[in-house]
C-alpha atoms as a PDB file:
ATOM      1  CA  UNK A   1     -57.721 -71.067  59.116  1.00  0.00           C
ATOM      2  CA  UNK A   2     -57.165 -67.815  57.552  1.00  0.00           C
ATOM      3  CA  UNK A   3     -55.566 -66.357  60.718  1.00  0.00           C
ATOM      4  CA  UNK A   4     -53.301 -69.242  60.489  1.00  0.00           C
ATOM      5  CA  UNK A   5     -52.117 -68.533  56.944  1.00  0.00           C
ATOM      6  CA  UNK A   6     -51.357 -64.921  57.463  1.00  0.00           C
ATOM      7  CA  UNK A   7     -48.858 -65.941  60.593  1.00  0.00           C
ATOM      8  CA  UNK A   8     -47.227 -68.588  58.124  1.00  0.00           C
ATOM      9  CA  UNK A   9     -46.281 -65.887  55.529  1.00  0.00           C
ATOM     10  CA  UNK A  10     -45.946 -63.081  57.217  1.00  0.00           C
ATOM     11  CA  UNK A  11     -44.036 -64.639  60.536  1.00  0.00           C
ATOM     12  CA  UNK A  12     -44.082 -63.753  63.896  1.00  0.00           C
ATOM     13  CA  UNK A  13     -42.199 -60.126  63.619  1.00  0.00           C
ATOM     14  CA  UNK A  14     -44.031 -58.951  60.599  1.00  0.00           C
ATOM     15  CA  UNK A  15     -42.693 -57.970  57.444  1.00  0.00           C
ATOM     16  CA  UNK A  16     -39.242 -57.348  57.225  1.00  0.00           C
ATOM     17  CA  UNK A  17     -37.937 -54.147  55.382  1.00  0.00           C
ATOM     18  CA  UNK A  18     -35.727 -53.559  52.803  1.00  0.00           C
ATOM     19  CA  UNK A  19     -32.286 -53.105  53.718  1.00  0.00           C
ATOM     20  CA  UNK A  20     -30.232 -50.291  52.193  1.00  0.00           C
ATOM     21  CA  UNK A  21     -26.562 -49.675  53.008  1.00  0.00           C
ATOM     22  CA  UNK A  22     -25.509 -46.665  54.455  1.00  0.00           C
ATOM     23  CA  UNK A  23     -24.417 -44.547  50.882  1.00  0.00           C
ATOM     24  CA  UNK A  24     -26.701 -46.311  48.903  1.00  0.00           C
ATOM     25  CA  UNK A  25     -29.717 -44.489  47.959  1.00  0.00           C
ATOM     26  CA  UNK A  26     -33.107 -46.406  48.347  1.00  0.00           C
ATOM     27  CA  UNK A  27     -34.926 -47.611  45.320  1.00  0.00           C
ATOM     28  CA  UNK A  28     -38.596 -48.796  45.291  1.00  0.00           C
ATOM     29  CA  UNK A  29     -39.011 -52.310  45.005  1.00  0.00           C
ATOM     30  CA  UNK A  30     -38.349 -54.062  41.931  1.00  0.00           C
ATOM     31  CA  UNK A  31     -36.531 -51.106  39.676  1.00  0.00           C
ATOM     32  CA  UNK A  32     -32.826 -52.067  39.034  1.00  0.00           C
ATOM     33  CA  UNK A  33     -30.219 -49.602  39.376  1.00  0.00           C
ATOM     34  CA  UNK A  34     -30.581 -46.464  40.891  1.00  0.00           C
ATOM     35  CA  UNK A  35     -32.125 -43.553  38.919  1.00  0.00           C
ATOM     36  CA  UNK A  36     -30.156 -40.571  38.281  1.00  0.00           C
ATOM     37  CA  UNK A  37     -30.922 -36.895  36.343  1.00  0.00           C
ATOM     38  CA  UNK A  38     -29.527 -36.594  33.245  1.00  0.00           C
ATOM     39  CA  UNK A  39     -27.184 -33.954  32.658  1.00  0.00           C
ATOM     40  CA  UNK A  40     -27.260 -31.130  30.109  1.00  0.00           C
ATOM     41  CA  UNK A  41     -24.826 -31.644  27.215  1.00  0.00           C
ATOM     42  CA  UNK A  42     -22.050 -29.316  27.960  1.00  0.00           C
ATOM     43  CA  UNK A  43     -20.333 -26.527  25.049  1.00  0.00           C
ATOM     44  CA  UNK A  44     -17.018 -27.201  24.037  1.00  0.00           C
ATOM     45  CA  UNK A  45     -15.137 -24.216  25.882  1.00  0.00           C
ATOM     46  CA  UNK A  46     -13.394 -21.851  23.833  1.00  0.00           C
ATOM     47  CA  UNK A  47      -9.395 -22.112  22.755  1.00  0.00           C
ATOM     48  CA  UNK A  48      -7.299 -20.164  24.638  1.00  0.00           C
ATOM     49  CA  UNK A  49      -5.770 -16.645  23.226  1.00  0.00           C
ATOM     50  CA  UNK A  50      -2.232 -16.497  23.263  1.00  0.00           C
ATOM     51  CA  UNK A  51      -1.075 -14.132  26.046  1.00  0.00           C
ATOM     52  CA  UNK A  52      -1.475 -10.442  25.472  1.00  0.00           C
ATOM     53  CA  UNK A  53      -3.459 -10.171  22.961  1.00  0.00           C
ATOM     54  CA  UNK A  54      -7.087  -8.612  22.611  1.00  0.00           C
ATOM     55  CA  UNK A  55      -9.883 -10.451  20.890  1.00  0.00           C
ATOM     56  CA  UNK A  56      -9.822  -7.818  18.154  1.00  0.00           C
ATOM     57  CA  UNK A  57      -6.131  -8.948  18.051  1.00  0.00           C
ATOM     58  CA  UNK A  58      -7.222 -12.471  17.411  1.00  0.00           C
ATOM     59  CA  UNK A  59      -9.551 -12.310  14.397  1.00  0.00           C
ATOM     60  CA  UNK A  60      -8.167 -11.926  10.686  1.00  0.00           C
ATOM     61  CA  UNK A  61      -7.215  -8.383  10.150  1.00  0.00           C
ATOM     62  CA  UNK A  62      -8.872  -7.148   6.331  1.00  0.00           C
ATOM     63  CA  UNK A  63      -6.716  -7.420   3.506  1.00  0.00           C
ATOM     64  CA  UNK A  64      -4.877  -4.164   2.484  1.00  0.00           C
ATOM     65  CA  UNK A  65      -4.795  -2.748  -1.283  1.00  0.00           C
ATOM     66  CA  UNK A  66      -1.708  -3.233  -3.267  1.00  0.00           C
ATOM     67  CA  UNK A  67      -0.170   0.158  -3.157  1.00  0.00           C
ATOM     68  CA  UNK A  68      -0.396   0.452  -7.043  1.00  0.00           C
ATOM     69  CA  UNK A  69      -3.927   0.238  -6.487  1.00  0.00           C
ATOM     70  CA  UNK A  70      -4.353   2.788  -3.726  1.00  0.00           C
ATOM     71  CA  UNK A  71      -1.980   5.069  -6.328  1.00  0.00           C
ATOM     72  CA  UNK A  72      -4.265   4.963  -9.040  1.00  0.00           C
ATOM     73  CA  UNK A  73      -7.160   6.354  -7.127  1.00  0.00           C
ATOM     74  CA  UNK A  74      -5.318   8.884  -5.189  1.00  0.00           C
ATOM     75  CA  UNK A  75      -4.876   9.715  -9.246  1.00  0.00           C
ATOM     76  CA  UNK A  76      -8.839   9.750 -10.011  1.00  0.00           C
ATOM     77  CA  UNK A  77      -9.459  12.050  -7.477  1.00  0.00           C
ATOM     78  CA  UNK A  78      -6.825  14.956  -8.671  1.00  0.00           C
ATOM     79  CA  UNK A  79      -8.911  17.073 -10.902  1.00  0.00           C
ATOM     80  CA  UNK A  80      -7.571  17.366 -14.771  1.00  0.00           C
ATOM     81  CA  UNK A  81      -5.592  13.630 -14.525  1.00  0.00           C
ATOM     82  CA  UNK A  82      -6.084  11.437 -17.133  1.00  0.00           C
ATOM     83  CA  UNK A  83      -4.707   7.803 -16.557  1.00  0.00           C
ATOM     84  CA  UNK A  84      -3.150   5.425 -19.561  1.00  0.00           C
ATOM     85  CA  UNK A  85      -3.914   1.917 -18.948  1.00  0.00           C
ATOM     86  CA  UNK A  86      -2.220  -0.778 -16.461  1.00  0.00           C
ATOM     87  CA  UNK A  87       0.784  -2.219 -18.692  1.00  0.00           C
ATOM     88  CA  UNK A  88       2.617  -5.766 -17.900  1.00  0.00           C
ATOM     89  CA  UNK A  89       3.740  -3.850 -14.743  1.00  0.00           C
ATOM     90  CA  UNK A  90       0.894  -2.681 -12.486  1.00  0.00           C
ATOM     91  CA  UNK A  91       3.664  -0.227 -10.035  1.00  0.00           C
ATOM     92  CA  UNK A  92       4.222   1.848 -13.464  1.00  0.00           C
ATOM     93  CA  UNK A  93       1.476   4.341 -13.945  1.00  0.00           C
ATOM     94  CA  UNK A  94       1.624   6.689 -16.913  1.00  0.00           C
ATOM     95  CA  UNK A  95      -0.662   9.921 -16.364  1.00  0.00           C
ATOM     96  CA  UNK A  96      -1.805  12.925 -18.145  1.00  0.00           C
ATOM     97  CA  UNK A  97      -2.249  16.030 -16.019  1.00  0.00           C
ATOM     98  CA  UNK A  98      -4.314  18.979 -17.816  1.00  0.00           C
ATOM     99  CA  UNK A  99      -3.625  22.335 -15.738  1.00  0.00           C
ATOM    100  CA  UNK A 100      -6.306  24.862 -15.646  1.00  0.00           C
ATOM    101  CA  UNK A 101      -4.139  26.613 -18.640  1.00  0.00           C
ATOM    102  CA  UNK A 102      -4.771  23.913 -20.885  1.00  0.00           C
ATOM    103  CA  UNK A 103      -1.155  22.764 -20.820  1.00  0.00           C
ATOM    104  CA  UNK A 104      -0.395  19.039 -20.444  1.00  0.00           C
ATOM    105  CA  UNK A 105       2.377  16.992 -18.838  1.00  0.00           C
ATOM    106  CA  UNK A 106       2.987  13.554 -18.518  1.00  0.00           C
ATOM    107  CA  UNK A 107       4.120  12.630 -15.210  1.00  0.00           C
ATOM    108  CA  UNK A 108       4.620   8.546 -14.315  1.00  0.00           C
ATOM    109  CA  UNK A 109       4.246   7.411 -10.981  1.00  0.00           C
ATOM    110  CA  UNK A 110       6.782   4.176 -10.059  1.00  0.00           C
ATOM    111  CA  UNK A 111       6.151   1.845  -6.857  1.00  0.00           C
ATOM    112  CA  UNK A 112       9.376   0.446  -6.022  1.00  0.00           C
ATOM    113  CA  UNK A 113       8.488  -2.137  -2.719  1.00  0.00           C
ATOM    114  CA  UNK A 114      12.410  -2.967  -2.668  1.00  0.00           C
ATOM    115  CA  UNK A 115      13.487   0.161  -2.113  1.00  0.00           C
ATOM    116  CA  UNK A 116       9.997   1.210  -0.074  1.00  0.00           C
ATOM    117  CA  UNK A 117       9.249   4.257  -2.383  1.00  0.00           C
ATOM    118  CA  UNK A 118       6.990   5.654  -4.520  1.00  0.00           C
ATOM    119  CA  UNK A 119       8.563   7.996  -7.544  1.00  0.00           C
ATOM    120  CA  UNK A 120       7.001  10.575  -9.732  1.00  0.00           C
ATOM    121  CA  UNK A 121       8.862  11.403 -12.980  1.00  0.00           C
ATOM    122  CA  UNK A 122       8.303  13.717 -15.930  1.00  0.00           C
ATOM    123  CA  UNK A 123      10.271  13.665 -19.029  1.00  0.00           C
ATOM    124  CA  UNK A 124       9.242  16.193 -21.646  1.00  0.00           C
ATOM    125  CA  UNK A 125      12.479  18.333 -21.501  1.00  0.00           C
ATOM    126  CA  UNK A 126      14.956  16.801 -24.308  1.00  0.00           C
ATOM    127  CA  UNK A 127      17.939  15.008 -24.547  1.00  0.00           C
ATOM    128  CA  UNK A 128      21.261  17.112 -23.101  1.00  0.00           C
ATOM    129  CA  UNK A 129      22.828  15.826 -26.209  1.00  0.00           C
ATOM    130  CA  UNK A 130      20.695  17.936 -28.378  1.00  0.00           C
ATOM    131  CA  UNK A 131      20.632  21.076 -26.882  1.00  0.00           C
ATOM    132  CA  UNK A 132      22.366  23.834 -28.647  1.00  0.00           C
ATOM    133  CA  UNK A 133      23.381  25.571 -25.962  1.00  0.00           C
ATOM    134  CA  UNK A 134      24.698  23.247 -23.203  1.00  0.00           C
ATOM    135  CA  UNK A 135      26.097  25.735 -20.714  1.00  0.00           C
ATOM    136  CA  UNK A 136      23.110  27.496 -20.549  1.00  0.00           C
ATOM    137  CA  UNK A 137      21.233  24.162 -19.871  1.00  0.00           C
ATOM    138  CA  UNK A 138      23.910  23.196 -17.100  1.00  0.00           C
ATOM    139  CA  UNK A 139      23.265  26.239 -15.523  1.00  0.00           C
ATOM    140  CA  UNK A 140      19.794  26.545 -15.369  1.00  0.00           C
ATOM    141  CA  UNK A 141      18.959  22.783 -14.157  1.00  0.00           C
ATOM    142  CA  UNK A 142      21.649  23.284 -11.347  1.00  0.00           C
ATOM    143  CA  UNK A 143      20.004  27.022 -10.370  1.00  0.00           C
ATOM    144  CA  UNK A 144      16.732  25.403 -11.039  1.00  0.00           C
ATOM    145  CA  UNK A 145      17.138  22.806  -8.116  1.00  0.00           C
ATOM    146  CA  UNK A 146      18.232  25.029  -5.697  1.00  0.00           C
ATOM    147  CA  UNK A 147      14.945  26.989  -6.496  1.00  0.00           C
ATOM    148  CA  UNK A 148      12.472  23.919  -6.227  1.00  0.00           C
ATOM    149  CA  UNK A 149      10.402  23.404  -3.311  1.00  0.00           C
ATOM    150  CA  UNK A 150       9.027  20.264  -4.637  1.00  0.00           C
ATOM    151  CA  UNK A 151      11.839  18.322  -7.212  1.00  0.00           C
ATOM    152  CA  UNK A 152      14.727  18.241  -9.056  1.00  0.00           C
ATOM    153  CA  UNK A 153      15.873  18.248 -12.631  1.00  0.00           C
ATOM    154  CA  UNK A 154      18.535  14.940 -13.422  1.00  0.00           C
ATOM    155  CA  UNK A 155      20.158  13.502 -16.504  1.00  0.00           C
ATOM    156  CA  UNK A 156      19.293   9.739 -17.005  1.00  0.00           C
ATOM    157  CA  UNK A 157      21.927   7.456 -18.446  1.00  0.00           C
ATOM    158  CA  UNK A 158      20.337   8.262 -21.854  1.00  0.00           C
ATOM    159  CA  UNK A 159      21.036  11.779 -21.655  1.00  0.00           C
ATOM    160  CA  UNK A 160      17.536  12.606 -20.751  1.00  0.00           C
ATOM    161  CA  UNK A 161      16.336  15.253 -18.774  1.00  0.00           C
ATOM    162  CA  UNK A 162      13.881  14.840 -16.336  1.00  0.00           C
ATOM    163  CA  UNK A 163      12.024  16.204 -13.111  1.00  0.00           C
ATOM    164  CA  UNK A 164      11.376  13.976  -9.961  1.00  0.00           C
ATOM    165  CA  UNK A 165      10.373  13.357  -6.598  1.00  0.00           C
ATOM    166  CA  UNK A 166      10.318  10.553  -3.746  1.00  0.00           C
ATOM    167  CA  UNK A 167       8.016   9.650  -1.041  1.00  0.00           C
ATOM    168  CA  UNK A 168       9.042   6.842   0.939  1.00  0.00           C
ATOM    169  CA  UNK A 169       6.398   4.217   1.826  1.00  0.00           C
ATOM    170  CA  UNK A 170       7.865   2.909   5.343  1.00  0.00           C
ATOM    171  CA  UNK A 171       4.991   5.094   6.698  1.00  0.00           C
ATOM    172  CA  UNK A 172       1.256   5.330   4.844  1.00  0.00           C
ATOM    173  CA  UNK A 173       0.925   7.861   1.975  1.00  0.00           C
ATOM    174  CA  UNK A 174      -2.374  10.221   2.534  1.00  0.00           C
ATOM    175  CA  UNK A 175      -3.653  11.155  -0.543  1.00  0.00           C
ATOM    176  CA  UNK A 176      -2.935  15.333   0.707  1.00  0.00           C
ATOM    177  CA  UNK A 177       0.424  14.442   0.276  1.00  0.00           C
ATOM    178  CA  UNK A 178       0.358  12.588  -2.754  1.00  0.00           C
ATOM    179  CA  UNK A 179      -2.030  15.624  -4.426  1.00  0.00           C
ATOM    180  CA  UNK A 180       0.533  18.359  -3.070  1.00  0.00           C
ATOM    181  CA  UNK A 181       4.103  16.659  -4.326  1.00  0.00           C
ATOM    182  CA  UNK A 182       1.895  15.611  -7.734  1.00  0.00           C
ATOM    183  CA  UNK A 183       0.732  19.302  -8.643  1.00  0.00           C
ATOM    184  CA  UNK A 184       4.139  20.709  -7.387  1.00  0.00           C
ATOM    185  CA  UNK A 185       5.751  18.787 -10.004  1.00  0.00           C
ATOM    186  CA  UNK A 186       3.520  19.778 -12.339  1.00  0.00           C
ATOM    187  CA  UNK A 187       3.844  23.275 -11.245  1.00  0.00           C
ATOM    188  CA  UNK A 188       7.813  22.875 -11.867  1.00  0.00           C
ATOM    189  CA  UNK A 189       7.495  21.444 -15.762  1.00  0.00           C
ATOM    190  CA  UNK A 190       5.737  24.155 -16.213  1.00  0.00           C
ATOM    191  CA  UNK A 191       7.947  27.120 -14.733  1.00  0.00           C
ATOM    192  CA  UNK A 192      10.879  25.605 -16.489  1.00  0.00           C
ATOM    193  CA  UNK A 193       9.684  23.599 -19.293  1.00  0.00           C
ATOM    194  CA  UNK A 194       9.843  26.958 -21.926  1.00  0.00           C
ATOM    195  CA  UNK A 195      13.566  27.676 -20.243  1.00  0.00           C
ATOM    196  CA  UNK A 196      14.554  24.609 -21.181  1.00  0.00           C
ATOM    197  CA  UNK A 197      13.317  24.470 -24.403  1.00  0.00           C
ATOM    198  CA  UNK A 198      15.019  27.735 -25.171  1.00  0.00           C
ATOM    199  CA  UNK A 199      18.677  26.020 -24.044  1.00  0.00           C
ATOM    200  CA  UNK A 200      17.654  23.316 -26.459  1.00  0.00           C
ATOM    201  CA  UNK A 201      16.968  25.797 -29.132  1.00  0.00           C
ATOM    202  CA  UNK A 202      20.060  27.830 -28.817  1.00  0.00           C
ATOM    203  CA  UNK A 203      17.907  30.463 -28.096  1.00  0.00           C
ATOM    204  CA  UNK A 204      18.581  31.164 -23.803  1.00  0.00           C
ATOM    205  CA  UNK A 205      20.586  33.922 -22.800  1.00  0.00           C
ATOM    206  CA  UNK A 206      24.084  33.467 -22.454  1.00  0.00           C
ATOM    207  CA  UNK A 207      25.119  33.070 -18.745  1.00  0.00           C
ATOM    208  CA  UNK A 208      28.461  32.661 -16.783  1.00  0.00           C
ATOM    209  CA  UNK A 209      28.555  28.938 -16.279  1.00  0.00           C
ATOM    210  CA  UNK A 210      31.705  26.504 -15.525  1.00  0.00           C
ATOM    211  CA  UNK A 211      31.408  24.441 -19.093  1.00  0.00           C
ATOM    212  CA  UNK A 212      33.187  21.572 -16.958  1.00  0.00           C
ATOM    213  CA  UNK A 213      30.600  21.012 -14.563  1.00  0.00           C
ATOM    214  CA  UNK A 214      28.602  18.297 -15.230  1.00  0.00           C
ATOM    215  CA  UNK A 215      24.746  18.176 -14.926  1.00  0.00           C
ATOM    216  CA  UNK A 216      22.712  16.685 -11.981  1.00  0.00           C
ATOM    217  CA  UNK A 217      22.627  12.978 -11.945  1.00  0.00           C
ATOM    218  CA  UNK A 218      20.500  10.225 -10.904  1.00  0.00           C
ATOM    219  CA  UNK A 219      21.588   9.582  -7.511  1.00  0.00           C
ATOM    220  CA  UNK A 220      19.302   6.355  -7.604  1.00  0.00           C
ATOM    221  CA  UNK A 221      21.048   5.028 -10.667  1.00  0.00           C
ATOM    222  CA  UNK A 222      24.033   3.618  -8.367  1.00  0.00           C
ATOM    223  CA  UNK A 223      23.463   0.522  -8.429  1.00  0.00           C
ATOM    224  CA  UNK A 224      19.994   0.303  -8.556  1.00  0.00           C
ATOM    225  CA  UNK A 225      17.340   0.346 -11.646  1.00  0.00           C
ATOM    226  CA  UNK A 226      16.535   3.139 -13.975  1.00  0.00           C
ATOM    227  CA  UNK A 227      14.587   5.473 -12.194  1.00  0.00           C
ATOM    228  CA  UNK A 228      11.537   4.946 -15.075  1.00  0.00           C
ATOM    229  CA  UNK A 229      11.961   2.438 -18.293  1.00  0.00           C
ATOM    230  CA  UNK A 230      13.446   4.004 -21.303  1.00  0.00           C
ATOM    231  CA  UNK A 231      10.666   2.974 -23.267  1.00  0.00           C
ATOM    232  CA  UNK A 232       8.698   5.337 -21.237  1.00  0.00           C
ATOM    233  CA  UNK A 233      11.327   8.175 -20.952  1.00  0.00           C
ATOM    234  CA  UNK A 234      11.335   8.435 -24.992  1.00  0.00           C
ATOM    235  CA  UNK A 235       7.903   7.664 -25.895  1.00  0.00           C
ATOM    236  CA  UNK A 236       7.788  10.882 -23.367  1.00  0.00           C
ATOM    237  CA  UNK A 237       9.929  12.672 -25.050  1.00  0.00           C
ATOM    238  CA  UNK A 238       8.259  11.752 -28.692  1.00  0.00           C
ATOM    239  CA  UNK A 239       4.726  12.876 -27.771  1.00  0.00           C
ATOM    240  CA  UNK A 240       6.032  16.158 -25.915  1.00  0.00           C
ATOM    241  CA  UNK A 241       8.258  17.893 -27.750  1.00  0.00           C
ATOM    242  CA  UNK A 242       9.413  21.181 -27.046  1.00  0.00           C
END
C-alpha cells in the first residue's frame, strides 16, 4: 500500500529537478529573486584641476597686507622712529626720526597705488619766499642734488622746500631698502638743513649764482597730485623751524 503511494507521487522516473536556464544562476528552492552582494557606497571623485596648474596652485593663496600696513612696521623696526597716528588716509604716514645726535626730523612716507610708488618727504627747510638770500639758496639746492646719493631738494607749488625720494612698488619693498633710503634722507636734512637755514637768514656766503635760474621743481607735480598735502608740508614747517 505504501509502496504504491510512493510510485503515485513520485512517478516512474523519480523526482524531476529544477530547471535553470543557461545564464541564470540557481537559487534554492523557494527564495525569489536571485541574491546578489551588496556593493560598497562609492566617494564622489574629486573635480578636475584646470590644466597646468599644481594643487598648491589650486587652493586660496593668503591674503597680503595693505602696503600702508607693511610701511608702518618696516617704521617700528628703524631704531629712534617715532610714528604719529593713522589720519583719514591710512597711505600718509607722518614720522619722527631721533638721530643718535639728538636731532629730529620729520619725514612722511606717501603710498601712491596709482602711480605704484612709495614717497618719503621732509619739509623743515622754509619757504623760498622768505629767504633773505635767494641766490645763495638757488645755488646750494641745485649743488646740493648733484651731491646726494640718496634725494633731492624741490620747491612745491607753495614755495616750500623740501627733500625726497621714490621707490617704486611694481616689485616688493624689503625692509633693507626701505631702512637705507629712510636714514639717507635723514642723513641729507641733516648735512644741509643748517645751510639752508643760513640762506634763509641772510647769513650764507655769497656765491656766483645765475639769479635767473629757477630752483628744482616737482617733477611729479605735472599733472599729478601734490607730492604730500599742504596741511602736512606747513604744519612741518610750523613745528621745525630753522
Amino acid at each position: 500500500m505504501l509502496a504504491a503511494l510512493a510510485m503515485l507521487l513520485l512517478g516512474p522516473s523519480g523526482p524531476v529537478a529544477q530547471e535553470t536556464g543557461p545564464n541564470r544562476p540557481k537559487t534554492a528552492p523557494g527564495s525569489g529573486a536571485p541574491r546578489t552582494t551588496p556593493s560598497a557606497p562609492q566617494s564622489k571623485p574629486p573635480a578636475p584641476r584646470p590644466a597646468g596648474q599644481t594643487p598648491a596652485e589650486t587652493e586660496a593663496a593668503p591674503k597680503s597686507k595693505p602696503m600702508h600696513e607693511t610701511l608702518r612696521g618696516y617704521l617700528r623696526q628703524i631704531k629712534g622712529v617715532r610714528l604719529e597716528r593713522a589720519d583719514k588716509d591710512p597711505n600718509t604716514i607722518v614720522s619722527h626720526y631721533t638721530a643718535t645726535t639728538g636731532e629730529t626730523f620729520d619725514i612722511v612716507v606717501i603710498h601712491s597705488p596709482r602711480k605704484k610708488m612709495v614717497g618719503l618727504y621732509s619739509y623743515a627747510f622754509g619757504n623760498v619766499a622768505e629767504a633773505k638770500n635767494a641766490d645763495a639758496l638757488r645755488a646750494l639746492l641745485l649743488s646740493a642734488n648733484e651731491a646726494l646719493a640718496f634725494g633731492s631738494f624741490f620747491v612745491d607749488r607753495e614755495q616750500d622746500i623740501g627733500l625726497k625720494w621714490s621707490l617704486r612698488t611694481e616689485t616688493p619693498i624689503t625692509f633693507e631698502a626701505f631702512q637705507t633710503v629712510y636714514l639717507g634722507l635723514a642723513a641729507a636734512a641733516r648735512e644741509y638743513g643748517p645751510q639752508i637755514a643760513d640762506c634763509m637768514k641772510g647769513k650764507a656766503k655769497e656765491e656766483e649764482s645765475d639769479s635767473t635760474t629757477p630752483p628744482p621743481r616737482d617733477d611729479e607735480e605735472n599733472g599729478a597730485d601734490s607730492p604730500a598735502p599742504s596741511k602736512v608740508t606747513r604744519e612741518r614747517r610750523v613745528r621745525n623751524p630753522q
